[in-house]
Structures are given as C-alpha cells and as structure tokens.
N, C-alpha and C. Protein backbone atom coordinates (compact mmCIF):
# COMPACT_ATOMS: atom_id res chain seq x y z
N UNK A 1 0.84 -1.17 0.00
CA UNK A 1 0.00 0.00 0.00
C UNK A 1 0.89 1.24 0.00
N UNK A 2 0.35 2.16 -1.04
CA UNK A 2 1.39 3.67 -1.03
C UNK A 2 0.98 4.39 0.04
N UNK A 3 1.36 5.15 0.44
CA UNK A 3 1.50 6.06 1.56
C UNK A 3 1.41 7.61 0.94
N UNK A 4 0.26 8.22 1.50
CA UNK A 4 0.20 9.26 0.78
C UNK A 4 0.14 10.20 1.70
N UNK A 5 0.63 11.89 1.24
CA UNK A 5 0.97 12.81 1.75
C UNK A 5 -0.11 13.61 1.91
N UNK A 6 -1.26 14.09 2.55
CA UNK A 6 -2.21 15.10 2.75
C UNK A 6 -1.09 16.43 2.99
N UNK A 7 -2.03 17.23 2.50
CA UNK A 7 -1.60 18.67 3.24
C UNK A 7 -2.38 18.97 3.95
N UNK A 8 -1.26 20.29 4.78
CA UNK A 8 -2.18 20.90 6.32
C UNK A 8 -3.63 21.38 6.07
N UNK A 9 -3.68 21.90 4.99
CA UNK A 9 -4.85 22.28 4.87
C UNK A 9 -6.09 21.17 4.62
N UNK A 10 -5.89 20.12 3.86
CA UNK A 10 -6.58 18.84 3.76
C UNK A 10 -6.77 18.20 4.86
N UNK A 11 -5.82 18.35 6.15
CA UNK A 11 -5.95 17.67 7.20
C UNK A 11 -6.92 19.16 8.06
N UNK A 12 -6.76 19.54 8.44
CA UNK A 12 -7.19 20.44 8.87
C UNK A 12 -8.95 20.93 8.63
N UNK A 13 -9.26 20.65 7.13
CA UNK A 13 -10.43 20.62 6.88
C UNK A 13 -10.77 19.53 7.40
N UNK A 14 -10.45 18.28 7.40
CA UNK A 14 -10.78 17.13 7.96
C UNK A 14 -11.49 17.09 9.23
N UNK A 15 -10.71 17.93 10.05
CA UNK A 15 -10.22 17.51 11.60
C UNK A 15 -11.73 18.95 11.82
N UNK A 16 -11.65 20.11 10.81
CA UNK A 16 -12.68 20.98 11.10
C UNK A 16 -14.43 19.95 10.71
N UNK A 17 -14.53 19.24 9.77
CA UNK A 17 -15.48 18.64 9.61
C UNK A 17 -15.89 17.68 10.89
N UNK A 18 -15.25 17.43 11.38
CA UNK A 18 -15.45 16.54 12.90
C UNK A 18 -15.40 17.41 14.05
N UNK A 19 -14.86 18.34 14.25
CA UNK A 19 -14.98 19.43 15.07
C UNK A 19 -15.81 20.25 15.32
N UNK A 20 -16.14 20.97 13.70
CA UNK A 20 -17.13 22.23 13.88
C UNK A 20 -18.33 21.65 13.45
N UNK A 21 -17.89 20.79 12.58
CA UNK A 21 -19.39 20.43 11.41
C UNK A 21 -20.17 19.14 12.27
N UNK A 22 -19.23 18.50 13.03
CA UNK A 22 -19.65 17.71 14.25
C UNK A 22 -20.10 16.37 13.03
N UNK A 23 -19.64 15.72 11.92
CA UNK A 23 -19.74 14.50 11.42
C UNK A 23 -19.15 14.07 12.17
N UNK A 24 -19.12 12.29 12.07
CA UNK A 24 -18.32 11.35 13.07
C UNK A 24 -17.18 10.74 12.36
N UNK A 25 -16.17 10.96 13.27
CA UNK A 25 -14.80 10.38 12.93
C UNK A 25 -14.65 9.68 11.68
N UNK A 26 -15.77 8.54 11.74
CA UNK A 26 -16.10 7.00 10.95
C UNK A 26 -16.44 7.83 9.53
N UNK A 27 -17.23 8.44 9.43
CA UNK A 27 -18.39 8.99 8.18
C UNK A 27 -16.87 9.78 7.18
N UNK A 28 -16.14 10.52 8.17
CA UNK A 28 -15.50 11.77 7.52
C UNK A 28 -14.20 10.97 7.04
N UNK A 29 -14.29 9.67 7.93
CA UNK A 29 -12.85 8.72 7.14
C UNK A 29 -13.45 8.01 5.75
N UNK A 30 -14.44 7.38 5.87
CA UNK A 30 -15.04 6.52 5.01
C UNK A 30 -14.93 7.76 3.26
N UNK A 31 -15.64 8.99 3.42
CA UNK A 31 -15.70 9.58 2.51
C UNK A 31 -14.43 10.39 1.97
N UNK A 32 -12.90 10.65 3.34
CA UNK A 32 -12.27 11.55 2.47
C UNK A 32 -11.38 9.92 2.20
N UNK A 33 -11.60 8.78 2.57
CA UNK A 33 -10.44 7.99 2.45
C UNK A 33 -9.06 7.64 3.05
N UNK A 34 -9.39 8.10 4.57
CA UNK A 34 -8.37 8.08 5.37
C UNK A 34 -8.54 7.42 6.63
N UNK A 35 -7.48 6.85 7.11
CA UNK A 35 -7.73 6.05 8.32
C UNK A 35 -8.48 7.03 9.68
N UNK A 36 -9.04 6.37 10.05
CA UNK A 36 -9.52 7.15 11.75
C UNK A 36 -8.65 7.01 12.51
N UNK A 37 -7.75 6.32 12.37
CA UNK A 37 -6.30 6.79 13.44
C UNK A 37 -5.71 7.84 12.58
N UNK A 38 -5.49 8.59 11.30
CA UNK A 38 -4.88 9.42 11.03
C UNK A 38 -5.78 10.31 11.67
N UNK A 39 -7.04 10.75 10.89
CA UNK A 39 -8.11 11.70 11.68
C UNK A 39 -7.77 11.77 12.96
N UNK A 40 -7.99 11.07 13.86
CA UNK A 40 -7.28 11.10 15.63
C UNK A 40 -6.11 12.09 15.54
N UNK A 41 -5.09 11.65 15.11
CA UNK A 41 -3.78 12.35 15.17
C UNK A 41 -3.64 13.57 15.05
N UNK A 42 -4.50 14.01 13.91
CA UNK A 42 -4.95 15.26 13.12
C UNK A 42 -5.55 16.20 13.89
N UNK A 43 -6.81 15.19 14.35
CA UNK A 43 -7.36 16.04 15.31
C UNK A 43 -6.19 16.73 16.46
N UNK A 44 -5.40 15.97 17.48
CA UNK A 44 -4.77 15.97 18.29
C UNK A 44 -3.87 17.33 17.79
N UNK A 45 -3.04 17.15 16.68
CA UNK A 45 -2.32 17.91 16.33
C UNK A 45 -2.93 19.55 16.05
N UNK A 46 -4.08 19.61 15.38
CA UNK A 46 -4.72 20.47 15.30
C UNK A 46 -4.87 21.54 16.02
N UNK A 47 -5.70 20.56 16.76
CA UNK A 47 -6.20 21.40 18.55
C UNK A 47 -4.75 21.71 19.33
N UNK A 48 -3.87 21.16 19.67
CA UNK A 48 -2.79 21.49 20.27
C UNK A 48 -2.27 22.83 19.78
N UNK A 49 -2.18 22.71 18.72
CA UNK A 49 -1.48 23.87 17.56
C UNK A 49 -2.25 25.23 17.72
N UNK A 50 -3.67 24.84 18.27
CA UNK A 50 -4.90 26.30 18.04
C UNK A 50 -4.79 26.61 19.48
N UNK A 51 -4.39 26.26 20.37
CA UNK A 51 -4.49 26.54 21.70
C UNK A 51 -4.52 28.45 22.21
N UNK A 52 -3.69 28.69 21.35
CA UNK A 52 -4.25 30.59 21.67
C UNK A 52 -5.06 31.43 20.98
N UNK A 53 -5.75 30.30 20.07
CA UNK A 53 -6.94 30.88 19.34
C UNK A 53 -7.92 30.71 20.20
N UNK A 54 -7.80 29.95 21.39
CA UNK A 54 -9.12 29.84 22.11
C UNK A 54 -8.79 30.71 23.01
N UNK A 55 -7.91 31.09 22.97
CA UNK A 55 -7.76 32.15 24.57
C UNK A 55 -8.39 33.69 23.34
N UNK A 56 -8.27 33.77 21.97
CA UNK A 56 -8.64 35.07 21.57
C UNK A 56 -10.59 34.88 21.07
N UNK A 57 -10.93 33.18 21.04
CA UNK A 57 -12.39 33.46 20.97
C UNK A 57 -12.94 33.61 22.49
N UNK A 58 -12.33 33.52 23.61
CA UNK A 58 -12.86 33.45 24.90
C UNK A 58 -12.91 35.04 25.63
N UNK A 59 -12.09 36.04 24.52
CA UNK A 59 -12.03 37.30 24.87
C UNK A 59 -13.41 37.58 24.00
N UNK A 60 -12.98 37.11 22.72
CA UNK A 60 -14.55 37.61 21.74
C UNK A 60 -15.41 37.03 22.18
N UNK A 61 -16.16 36.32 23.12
CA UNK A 61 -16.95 35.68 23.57
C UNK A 61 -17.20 36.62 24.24
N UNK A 62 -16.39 36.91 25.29
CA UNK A 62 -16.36 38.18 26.68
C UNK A 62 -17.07 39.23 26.15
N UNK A 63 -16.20 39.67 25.17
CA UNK A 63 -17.30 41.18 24.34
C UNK A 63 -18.18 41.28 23.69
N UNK A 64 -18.29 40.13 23.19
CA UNK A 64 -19.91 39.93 22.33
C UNK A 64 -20.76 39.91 23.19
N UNK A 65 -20.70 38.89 24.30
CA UNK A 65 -22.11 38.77 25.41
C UNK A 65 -22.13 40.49 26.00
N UNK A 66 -20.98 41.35 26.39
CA UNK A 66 -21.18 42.72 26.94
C UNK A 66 -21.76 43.40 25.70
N UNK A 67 -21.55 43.32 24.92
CA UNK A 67 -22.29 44.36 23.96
C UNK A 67 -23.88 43.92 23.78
N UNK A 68 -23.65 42.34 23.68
CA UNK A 68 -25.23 41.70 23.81
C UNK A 68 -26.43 42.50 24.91
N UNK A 69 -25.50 42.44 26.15
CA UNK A 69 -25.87 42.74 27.28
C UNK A 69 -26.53 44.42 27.50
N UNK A 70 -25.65 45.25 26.52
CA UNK A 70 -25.77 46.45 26.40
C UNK A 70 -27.50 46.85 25.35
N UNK A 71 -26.99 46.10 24.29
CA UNK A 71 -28.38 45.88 23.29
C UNK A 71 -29.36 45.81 23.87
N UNK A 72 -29.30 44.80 24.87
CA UNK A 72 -30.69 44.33 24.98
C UNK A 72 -31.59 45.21 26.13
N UNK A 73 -30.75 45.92 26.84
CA UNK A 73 -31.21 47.25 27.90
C UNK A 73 -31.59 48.10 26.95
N UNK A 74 -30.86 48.98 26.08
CA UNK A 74 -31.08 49.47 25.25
C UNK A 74 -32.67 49.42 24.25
N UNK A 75 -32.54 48.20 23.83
CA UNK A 75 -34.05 47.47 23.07
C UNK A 75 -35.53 47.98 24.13
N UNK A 76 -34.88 47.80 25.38
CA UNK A 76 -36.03 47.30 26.43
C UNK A 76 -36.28 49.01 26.77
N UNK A 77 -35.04 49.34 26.91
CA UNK A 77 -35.73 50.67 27.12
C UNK A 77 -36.56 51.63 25.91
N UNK A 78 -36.15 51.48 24.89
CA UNK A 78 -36.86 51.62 24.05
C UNK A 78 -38.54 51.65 23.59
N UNK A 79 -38.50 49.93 23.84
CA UNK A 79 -40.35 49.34 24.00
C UNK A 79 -40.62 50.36 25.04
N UNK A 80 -40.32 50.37 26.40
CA UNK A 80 -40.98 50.81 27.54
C UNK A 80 -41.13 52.61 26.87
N UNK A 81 -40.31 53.23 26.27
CA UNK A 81 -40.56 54.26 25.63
C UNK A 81 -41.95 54.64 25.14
N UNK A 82 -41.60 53.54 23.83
CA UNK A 82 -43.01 53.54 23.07
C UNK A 82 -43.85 53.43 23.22
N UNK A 83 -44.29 52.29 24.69
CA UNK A 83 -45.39 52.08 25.28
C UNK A 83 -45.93 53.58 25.89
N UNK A 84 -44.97 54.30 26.65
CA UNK A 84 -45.20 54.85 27.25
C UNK A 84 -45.73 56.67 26.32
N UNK A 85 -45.11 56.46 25.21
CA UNK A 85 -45.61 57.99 24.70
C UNK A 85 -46.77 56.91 23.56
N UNK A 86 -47.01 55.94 23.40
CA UNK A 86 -48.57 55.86 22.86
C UNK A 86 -49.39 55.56 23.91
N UNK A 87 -49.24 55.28 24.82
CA UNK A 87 -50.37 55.86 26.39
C UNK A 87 -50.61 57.22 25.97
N UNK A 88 -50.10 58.06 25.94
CA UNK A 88 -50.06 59.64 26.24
C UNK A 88 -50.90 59.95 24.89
N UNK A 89 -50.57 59.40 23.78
CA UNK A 89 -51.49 59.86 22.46
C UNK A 89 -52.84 59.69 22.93
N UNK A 90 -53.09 58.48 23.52
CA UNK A 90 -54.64 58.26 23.20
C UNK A 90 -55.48 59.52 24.09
C-alpha cells in the first residue's frame, strides 16, 4: 500500500469537519479515504497547535455577550418608551 501525503490544509479541513461540522470520525474517514487513526492524530495535532486561538475566541466571547448585554437594555428601554408615549397619544 502507497503512503500518501495530505496537506495541512486537507488535514485540517478534515479535523474541522469533525470538530465544527460535528460528522463522526467514521463517516469523515469513510468519505475523504483516510484512516480514523490518522483523523485522531490530526485532530490531536490540530487542537494542540490552536491553543491561543481559544484564549482570543474566549475574549470575543467576553465582548460579544457585553455588547449583547448592552443591546438588549437598550431594546427594552426603548419598548418601555413607546409604550409609554402611545399611552399619552390616546
């Protein structure tokens, strides 16, 4: 059997189809043609390698929910606005 060379990026989509796209190990070997112990590895290697990308989505996480947080006072005060000057029309 030949032994063939993927690239990072081929592995990587791989390892994202089981990750983000959440197929199973089995499904994503069967169709790209690669062992599920490579996938494993891939995975492993992957995630190790991204380790301070999660420390920069855990900041964007932080500021999205505060701005969320800000919106949604914002929204509310708003309605209570509207409610309150179409009371006054009628």
């Amino acid at each position: 059997m030949s032994r063939v060379n993927f690239s990072d990026e081929f592995k990587c989509d791989a390892v994202r189809q089981i990750t983000e796209r959440g197929y199973p190990v089995s499904e994503v070997s069967k169709r790209l043609g690669v062992s599920r112990h490579s996938l494993y590895a891939w995975k492993k290697k992957f995630l190790r390698s991204s380790g301070s990308g999660s420390e920069d989505q855990a900041a964007e996480i932080r500021q999205l929910k505060k701005e969320l947080t800000r919106v949604t006072e914002e929204r509310d005060i708003l309605k209570k606005a509207t409610a309150y000057f179409a009371k006054d029309a009628k």
